[in-house]
N, C-alpha and C. Protein backbone atom coordinates (compact mmCIF):
# COMPACT_ATOMS: atom_id res chain seq x y z
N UNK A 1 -5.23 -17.20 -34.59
CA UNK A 1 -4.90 -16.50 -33.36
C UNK A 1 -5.59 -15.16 -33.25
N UNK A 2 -5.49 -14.65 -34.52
CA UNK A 2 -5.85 -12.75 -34.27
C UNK A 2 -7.56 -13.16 -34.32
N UNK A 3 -8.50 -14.23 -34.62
CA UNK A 3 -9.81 -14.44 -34.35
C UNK A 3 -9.86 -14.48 -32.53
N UNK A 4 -9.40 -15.88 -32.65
CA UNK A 4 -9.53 -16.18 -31.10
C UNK A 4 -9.08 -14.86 -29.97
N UNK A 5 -8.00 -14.18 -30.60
CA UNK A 5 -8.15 -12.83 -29.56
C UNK A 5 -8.80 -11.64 -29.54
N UNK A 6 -9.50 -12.12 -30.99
CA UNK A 6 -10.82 -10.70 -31.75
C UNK A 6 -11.82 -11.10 -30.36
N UNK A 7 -12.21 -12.67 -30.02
CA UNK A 7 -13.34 -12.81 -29.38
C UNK A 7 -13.02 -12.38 -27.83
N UNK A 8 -11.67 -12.57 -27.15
CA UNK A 8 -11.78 -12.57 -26.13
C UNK A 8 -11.67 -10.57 -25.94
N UNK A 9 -11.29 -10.03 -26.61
CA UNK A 9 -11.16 -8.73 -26.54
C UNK A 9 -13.04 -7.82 -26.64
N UNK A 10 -13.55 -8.71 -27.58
CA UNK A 10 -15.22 -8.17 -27.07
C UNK A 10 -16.37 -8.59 -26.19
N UNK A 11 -15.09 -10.00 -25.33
CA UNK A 11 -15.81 -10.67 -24.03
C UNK A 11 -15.76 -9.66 -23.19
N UNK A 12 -14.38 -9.35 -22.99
CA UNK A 12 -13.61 -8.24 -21.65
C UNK A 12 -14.33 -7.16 -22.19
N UNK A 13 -15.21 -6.42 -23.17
CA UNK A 13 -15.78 -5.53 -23.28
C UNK A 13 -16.93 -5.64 -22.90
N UNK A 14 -17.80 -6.92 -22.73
CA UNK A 14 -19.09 -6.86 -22.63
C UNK A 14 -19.09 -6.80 -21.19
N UNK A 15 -17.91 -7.89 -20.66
CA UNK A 15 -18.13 -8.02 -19.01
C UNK A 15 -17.80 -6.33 -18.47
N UNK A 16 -16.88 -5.88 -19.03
CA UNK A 16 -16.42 -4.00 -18.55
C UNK A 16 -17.57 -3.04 -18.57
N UNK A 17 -17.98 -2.92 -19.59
CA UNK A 17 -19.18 -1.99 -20.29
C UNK A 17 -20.64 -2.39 -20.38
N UNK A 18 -20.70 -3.67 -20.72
CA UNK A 18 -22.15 -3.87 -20.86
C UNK A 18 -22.55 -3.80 -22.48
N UNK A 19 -23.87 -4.90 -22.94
CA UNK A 19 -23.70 -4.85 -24.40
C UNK A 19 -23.84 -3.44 -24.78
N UNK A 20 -22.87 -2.73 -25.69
CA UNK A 20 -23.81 -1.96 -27.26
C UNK A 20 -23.16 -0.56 -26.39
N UNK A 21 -22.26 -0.66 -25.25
CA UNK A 21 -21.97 0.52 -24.59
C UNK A 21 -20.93 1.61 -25.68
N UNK A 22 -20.14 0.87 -26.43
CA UNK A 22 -18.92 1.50 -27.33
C UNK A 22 -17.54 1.79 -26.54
N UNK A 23 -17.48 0.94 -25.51
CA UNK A 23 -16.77 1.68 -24.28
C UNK A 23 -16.66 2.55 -23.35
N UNK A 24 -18.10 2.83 -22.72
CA UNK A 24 -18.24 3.44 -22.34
C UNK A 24 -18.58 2.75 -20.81
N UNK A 25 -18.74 3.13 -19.96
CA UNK A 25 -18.86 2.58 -18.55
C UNK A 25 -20.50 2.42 -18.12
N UNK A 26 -20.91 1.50 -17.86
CA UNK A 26 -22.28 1.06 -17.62
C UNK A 26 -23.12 2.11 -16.84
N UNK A 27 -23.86 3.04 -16.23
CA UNK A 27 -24.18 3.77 -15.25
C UNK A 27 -24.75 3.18 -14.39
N UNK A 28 -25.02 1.89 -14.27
CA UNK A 28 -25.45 0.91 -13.16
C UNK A 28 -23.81 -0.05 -12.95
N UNK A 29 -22.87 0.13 -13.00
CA UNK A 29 -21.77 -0.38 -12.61
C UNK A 29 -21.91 -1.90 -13.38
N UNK A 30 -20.87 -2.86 -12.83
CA UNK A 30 -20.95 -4.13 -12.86
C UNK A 30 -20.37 -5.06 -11.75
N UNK A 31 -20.99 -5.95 -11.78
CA UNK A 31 -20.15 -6.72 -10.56
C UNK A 31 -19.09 -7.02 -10.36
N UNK A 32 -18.76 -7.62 -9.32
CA UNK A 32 -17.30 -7.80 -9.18
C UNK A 32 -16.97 -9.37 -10.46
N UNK A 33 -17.33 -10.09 -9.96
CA UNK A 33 -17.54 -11.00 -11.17
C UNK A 33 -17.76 -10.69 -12.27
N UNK A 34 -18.27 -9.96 -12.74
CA UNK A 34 -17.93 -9.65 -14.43
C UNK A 34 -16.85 -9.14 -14.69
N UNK A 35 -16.32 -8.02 -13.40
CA UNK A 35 -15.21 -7.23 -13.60
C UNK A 35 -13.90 -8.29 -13.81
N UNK A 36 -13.93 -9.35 -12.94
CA UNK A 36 -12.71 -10.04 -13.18
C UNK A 36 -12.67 -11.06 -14.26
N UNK A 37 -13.91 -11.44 -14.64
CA UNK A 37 -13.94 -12.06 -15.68
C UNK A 37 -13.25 -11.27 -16.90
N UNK A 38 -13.50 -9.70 -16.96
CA UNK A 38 -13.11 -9.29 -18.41
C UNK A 38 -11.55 -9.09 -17.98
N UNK A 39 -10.79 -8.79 -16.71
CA UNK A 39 -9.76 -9.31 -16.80
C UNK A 39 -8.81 -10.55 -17.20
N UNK A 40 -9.71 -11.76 -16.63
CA UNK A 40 -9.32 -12.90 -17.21
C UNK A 40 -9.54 -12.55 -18.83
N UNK A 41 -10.16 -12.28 -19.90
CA UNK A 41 -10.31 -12.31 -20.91
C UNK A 41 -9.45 -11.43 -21.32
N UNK A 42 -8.91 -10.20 -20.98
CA UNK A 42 -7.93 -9.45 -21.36
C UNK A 42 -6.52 -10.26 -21.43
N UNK A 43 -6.31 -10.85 -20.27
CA UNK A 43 -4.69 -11.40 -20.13
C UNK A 43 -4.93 -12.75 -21.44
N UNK A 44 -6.27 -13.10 -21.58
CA UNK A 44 -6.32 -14.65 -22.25
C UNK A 44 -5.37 -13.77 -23.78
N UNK A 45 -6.33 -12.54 -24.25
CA UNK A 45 -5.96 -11.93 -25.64
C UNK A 45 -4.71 -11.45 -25.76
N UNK A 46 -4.21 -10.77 -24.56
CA UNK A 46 -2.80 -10.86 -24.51
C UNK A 46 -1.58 -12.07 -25.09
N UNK A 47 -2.18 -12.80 -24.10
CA UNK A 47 -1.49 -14.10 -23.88
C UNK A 47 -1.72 -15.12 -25.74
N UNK A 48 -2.85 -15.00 -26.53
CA UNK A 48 -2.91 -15.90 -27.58
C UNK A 48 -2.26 -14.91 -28.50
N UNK A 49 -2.03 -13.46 -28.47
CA UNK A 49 -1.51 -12.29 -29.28
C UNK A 49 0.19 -12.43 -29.16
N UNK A 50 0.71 -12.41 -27.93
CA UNK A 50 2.18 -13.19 -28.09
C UNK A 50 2.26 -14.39 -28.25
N UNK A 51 1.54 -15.38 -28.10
CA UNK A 51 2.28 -16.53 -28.63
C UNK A 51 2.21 -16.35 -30.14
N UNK A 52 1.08 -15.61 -30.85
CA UNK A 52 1.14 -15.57 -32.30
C UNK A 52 2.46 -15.10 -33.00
N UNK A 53 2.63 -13.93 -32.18
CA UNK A 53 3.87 -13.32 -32.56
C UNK A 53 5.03 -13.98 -32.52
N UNK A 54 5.32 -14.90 -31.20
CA UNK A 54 6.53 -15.85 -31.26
C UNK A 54 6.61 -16.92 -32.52
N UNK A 55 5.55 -17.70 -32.64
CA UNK A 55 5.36 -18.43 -33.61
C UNK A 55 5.64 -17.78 -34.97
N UNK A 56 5.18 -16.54 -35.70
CA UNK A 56 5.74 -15.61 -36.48
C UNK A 56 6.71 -15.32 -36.77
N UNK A 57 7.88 -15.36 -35.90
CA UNK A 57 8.70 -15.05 -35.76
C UNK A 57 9.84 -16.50 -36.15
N UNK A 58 9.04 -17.62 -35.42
CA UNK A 58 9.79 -18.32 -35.58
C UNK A 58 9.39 -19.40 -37.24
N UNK A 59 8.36 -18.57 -37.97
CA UNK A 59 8.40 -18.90 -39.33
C UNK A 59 8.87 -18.13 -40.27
N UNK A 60 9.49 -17.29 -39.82
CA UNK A 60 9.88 -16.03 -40.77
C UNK A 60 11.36 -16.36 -41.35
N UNK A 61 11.18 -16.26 -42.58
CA UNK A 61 12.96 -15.79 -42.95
C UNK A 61 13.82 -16.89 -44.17
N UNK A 62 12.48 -17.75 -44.31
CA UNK A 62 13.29 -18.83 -44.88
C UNK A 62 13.15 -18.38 -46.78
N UNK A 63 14.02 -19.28 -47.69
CA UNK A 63 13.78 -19.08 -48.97
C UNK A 63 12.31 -19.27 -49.40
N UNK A 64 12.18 -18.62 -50.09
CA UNK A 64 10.50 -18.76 -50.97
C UNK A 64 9.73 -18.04 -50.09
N UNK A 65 9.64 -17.68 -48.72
CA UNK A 65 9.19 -17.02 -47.75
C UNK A 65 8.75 -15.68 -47.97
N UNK A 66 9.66 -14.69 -48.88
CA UNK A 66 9.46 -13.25 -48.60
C UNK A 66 10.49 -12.78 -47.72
N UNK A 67 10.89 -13.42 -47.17
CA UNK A 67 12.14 -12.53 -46.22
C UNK A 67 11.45 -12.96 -44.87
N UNK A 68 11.96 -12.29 -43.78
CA UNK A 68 10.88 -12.32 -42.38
C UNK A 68 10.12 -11.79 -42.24
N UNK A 69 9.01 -12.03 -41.56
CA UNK A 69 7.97 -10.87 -41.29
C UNK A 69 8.14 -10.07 -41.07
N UNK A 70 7.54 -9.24 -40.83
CA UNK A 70 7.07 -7.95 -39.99
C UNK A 70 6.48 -8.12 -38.56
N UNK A 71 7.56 -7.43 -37.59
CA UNK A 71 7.00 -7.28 -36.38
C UNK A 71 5.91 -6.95 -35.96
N UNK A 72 4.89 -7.53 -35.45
CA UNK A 72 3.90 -7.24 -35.18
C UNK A 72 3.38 -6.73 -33.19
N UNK A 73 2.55 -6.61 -33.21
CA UNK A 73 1.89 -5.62 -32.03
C UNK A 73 0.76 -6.73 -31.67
N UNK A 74 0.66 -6.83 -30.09
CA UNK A 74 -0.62 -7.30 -29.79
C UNK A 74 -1.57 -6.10 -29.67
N UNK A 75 -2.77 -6.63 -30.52
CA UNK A 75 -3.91 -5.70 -30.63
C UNK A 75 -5.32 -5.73 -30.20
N UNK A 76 -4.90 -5.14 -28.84
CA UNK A 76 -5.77 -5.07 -27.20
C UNK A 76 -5.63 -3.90 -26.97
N UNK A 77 -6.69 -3.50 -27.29
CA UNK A 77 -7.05 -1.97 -26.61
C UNK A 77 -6.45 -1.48 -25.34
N UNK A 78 -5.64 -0.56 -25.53
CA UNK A 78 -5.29 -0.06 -24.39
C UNK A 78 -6.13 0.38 -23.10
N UNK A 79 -7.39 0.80 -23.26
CA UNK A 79 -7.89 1.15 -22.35
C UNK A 79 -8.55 0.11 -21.73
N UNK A 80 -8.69 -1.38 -22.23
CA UNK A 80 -9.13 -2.52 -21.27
C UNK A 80 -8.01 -2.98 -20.81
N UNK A 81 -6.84 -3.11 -20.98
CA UNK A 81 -5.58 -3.52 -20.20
C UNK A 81 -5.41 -2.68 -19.03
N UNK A 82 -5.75 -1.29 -19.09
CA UNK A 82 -5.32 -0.05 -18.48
C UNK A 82 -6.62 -0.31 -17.22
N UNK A 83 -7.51 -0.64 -18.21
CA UNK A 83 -8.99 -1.03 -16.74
C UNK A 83 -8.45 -2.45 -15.67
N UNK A 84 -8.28 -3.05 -16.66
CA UNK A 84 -7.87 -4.33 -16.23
C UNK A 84 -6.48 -4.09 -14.81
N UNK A 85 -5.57 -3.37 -15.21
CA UNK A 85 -5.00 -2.98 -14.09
C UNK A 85 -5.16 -1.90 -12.62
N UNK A 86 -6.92 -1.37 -13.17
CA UNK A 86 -7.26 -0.65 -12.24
C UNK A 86 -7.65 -1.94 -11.21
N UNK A 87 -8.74 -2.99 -11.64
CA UNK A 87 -9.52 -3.53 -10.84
C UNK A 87 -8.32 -4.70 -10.26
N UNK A 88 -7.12 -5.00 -10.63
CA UNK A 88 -6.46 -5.80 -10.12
C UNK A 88 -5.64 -5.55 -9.20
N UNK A 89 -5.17 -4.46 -9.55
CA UNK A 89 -4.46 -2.99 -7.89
C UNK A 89 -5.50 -3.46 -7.29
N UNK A 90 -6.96 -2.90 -7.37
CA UNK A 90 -7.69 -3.01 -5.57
C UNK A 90 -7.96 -4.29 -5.18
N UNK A 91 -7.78 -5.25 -5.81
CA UNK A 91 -7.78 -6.87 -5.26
C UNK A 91 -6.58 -7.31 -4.21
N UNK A 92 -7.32 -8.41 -3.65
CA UNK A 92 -6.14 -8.69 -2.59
C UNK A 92 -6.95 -10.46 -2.58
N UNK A 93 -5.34 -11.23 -2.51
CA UNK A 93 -5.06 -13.15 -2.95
C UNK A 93 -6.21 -13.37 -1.54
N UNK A 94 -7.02 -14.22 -1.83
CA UNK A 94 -7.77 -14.60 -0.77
C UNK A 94 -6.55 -15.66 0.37
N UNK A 95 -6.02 -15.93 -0.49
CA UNK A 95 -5.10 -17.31 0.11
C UNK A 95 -3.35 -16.92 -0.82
N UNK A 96 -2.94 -15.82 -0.34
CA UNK A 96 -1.86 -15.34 -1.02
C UNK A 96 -0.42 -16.56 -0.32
N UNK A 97 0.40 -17.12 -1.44
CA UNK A 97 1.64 -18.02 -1.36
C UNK A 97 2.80 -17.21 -2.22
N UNK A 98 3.62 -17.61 -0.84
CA UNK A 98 4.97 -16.74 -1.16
C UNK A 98 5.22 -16.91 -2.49
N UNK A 99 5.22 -18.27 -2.83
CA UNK A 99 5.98 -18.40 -4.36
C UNK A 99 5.33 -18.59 -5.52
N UNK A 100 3.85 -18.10 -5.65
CA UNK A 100 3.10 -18.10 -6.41
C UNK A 100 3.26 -17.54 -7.33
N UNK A 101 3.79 -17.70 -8.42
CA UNK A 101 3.90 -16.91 -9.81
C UNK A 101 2.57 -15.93 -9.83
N UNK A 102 1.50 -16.30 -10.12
CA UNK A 102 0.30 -15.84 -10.46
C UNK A 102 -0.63 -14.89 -9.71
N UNK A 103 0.05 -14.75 -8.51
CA UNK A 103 -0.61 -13.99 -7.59
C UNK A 103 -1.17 -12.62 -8.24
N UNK A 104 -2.85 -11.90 -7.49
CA UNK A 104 -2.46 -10.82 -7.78
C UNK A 104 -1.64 -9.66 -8.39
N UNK A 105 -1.22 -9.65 -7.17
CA UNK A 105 0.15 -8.13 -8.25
C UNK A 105 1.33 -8.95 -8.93
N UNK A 106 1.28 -10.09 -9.65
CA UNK A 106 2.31 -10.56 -10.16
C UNK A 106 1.54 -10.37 -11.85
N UNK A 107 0.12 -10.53 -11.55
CA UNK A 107 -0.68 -10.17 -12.88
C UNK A 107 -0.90 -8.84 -13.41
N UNK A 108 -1.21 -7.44 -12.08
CA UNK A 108 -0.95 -6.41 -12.50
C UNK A 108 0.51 -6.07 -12.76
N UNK A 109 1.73 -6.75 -12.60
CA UNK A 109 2.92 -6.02 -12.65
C UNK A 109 3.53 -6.46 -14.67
N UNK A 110 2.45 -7.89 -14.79
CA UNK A 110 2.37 -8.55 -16.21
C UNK A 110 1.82 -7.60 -17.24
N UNK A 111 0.91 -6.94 -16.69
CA UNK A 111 -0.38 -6.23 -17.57
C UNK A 111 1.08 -4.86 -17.72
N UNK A 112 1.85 -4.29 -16.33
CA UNK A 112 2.28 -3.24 -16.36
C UNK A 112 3.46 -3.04 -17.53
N UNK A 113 3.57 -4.22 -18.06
CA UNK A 113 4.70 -5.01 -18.54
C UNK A 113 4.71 -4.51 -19.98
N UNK A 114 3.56 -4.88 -20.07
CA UNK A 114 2.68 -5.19 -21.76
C UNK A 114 2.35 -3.87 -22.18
N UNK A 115 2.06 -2.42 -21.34
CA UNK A 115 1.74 -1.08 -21.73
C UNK A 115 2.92 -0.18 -21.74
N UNK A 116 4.24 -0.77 -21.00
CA UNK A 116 5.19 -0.16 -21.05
C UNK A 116 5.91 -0.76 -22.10
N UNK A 117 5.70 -1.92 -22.88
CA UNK A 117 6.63 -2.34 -24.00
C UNK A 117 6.07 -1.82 -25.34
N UNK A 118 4.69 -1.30 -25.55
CA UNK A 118 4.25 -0.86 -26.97
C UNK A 118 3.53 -2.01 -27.70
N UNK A 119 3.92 -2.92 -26.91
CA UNK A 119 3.31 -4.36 -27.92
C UNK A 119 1.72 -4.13 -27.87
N UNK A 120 1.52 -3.80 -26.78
CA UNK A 120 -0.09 -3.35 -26.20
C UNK A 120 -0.99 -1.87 -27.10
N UNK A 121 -1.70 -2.02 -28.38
CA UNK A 121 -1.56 -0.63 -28.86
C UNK A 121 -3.00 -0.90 -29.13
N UNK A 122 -3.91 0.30 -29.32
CA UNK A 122 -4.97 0.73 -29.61
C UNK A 122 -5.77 0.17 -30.90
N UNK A 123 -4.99 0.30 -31.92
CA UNK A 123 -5.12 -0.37 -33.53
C UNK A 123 -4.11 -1.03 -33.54
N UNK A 124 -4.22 -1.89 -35.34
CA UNK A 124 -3.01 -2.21 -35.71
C UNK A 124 -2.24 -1.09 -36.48
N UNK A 125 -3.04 -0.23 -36.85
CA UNK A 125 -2.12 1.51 -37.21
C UNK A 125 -1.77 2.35 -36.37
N UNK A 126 -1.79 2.00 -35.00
CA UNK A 126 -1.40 2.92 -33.49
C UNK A 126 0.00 2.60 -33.47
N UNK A 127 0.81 3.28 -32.82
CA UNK A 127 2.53 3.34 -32.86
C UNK A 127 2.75 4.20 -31.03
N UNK A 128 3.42 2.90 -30.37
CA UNK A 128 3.46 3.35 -29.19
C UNK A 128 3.24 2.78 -27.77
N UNK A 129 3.30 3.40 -27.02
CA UNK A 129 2.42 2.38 -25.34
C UNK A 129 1.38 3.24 -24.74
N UNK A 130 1.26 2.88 -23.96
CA UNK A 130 0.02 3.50 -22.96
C UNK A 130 1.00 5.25 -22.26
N UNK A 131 0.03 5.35 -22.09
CA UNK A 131 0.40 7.12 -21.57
C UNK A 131 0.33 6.45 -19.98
N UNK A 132 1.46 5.95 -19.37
CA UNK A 132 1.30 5.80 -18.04
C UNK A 132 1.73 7.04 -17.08
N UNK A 133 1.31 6.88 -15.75
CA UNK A 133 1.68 7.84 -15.11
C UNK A 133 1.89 7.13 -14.06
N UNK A 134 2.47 7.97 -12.95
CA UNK A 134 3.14 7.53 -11.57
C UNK A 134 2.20 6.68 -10.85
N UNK A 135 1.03 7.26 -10.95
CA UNK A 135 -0.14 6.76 -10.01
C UNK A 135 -0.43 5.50 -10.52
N UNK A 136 -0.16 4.59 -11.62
CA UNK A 136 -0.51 3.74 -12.06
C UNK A 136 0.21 2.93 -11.82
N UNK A 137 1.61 3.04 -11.30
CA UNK A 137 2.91 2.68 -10.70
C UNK A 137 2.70 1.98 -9.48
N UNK A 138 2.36 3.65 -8.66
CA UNK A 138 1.72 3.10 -7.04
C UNK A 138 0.83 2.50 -7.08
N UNK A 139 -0.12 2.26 -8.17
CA UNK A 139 -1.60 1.12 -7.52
C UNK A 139 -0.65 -0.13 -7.26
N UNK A 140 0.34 -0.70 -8.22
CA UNK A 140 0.88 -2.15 -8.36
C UNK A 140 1.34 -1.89 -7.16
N UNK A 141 2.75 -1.41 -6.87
CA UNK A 141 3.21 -1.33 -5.61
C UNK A 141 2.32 -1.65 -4.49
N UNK A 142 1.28 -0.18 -4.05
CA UNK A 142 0.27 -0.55 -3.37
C UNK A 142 0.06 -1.87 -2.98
N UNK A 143 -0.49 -3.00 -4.19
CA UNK A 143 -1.06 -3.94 -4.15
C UNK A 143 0.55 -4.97 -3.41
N UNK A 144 1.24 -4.55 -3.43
CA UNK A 144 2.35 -5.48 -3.20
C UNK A 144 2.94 -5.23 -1.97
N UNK A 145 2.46 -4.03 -1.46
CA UNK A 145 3.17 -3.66 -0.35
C UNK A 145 1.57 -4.20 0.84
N UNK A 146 0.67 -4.60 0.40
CA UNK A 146 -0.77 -4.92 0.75
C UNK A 146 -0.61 -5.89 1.91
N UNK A 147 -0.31 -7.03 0.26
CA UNK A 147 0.29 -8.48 0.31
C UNK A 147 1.23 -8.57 1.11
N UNK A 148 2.11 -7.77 1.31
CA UNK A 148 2.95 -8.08 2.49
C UNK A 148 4.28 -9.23 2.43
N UNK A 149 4.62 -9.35 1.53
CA UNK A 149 5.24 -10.91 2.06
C UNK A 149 7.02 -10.07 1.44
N UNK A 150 7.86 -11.52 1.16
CA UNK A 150 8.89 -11.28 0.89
C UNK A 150 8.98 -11.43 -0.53
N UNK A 151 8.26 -12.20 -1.08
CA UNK A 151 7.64 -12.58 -1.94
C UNK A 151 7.61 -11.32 -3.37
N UNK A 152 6.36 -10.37 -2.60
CA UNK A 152 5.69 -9.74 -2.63
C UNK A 152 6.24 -8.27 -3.01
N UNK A 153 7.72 -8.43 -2.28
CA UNK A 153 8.17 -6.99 -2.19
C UNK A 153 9.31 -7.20 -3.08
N UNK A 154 9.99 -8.39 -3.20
CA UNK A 154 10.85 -8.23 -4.19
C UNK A 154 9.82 -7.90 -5.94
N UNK A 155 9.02 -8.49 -5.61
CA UNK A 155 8.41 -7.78 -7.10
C UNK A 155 8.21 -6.14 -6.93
N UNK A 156 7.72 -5.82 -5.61
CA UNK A 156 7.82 -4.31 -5.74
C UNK A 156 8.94 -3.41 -6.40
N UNK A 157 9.77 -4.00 -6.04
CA UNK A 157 11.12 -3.35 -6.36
C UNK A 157 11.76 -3.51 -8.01
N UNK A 158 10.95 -4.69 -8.85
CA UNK A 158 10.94 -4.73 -9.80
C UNK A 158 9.82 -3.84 -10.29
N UNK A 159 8.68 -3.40 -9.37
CA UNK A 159 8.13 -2.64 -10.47
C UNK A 159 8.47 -0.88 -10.39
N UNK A 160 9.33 -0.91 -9.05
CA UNK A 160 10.19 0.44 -9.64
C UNK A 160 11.14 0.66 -10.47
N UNK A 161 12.13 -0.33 -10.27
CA UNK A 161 12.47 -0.23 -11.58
C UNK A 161 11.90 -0.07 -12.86
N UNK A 162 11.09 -0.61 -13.15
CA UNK A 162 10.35 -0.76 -14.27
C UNK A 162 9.53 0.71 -14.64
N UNK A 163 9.31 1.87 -13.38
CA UNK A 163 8.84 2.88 -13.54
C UNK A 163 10.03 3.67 -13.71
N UNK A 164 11.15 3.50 -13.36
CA UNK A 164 12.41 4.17 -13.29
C UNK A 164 12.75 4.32 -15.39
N UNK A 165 12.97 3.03 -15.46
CA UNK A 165 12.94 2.51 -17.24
C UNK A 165 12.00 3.35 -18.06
N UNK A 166 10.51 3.58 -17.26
CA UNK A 166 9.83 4.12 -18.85
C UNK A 166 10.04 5.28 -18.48
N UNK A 167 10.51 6.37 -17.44
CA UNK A 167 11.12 7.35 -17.68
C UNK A 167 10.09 8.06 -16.73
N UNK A 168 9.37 7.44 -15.63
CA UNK A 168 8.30 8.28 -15.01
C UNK A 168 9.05 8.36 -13.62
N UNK A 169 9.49 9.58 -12.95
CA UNK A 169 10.23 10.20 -11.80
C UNK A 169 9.95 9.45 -10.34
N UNK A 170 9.91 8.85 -9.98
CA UNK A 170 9.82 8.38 -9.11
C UNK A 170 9.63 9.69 -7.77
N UNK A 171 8.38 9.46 -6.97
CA UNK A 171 8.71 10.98 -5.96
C UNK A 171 8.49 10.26 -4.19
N UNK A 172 8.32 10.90 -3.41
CA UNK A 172 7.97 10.69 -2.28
C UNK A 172 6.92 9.42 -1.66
N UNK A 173 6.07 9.50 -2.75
CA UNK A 173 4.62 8.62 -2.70
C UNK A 173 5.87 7.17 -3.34
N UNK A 174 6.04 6.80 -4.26
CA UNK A 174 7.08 5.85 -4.25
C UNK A 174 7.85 5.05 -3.30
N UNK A 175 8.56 5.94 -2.80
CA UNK A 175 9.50 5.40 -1.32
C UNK A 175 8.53 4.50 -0.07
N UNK A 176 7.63 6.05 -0.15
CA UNK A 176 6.86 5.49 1.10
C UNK A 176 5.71 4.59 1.57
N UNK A 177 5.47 3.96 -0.24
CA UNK A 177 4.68 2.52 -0.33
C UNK A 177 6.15 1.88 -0.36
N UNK A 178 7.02 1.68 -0.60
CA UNK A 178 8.32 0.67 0.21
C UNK A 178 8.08 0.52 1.38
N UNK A 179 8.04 1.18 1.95
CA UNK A 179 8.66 1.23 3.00
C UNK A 179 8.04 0.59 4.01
N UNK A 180 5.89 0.98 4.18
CA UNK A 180 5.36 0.68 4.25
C UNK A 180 5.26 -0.61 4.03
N UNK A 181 5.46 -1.22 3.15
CA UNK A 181 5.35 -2.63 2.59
C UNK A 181 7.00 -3.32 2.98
N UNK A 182 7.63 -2.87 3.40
CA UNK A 182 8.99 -3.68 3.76
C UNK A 182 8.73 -3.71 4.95
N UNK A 183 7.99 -2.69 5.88
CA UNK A 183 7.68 -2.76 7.36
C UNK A 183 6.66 -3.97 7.68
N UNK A 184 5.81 -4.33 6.88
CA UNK A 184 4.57 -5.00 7.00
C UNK A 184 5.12 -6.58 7.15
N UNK A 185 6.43 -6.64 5.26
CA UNK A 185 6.95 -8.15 5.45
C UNK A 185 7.61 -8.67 6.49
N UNK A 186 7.92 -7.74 7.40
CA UNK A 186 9.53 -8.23 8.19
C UNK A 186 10.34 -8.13 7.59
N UNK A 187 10.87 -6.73 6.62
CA UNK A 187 12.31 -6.81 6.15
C UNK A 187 13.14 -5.47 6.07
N UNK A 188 12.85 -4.99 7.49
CA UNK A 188 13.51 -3.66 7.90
C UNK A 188 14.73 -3.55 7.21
N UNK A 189 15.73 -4.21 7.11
CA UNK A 189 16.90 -4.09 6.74
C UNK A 189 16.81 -3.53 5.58
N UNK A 190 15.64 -3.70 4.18
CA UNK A 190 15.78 -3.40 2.83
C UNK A 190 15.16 -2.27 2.68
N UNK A 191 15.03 -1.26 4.10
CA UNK A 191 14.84 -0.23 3.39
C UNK A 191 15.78 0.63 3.25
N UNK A 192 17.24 0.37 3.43
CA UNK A 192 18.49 0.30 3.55
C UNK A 192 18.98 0.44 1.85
N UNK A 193 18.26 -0.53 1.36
CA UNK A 193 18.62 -0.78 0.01
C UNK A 193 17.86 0.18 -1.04
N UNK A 194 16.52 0.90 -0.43
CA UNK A 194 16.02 1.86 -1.25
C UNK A 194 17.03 3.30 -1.24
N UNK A 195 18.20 3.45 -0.90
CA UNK A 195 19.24 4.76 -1.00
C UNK A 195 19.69 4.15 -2.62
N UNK A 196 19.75 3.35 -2.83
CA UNK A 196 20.19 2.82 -4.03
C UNK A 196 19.67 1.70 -5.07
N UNK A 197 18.08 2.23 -5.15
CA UNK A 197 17.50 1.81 -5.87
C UNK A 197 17.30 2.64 -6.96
């Protein structure tokens, strides 16, 4: 597992940066297609990094074993998850469905998921999550209040909460991508429900 997500973690680098960059940003940019490709490759390393861990978990503990493991960390650079949720905020579903798990901002609100739990860390000797800030909050929102749907906005409201949880203040700019985005779905009534969100 920690191979197969060694490779996809220096795919999403080559498509981000370009070969031999060190992380650094190309000065001729990259296309949009590479850009989402190293997203797809980010969520893939994510995604083979927890199932490792579940599986771990669920071999741990028996006699002759050692005891249980040790909790482990998916180890995906923070700053390609953190890119990865820049370029997925400014996207919008060519063919967006109400009940689409996978939509757009259902993937940035996944990625938002993974930097606010710590599992997401720099090394395997890093201790911690991403240094998020508000603005990184409103891109998801943004993207959800975009989309428009009903869909769409009940995840919004999960991803305030979720900014409420890691302890980042919620201010003015907050409310008024709700609101915006509850006006857009047809669901005047729920902005009723932001006094007590």
């Amino acid at each position: 597992g920690d191979r197969i997500m060694s490779d996809f973690v220096q795919y999403a680098e080559r498509c981000f940066y370009g070969e031999g960059s060190n992380g650094r940003p190309s000065p001729s940019g990259h296309p949009r297609a590479m850009n989402l490709l190293g997203v797809r490759a980010v969520e893939m390393a994510l995604s083979v990094g927890s199932t490792s861990i579940r599986r771990a978990k669920g071999q741990g503990g028996g006699q002759g074993s050692g005891g249980p493991r040790k909790k482990r960390a998916v180890v995906v650079p923070v700053r390609l998850v953190t890119e990865s949720l820049r370029i997925l905020s400014k996207l919008r579903d060519d063919r967006p469905t109400a009940g689409r798990p996978k939509s757009v901002p259902a993937r940035a609100y996944a990625l938002l998921q993974f930097l606010v739990s710590g599992r997401c860390l720099a090394s395997k000797t890093a201790r911690g999550g991403a240094r998020l800030t508000e603005r990184d909050f409103s891109a998801v929102l943004n993207s959800c209040a975009n989309h428009a749907s009903p869909y769409h906005m009940r995840l919004a409201r999960r991803v305030a909460l979720l900014q409420s949880r890691s302890g980042i203040r919620r201010s003015v700019v907050t409310y008024c991508i709700l609101v915006k985005g509850y006006g857009r779905a047809g669901m005047p009534q729920a902005v009723d429900g932001l006094l007590f969100l």
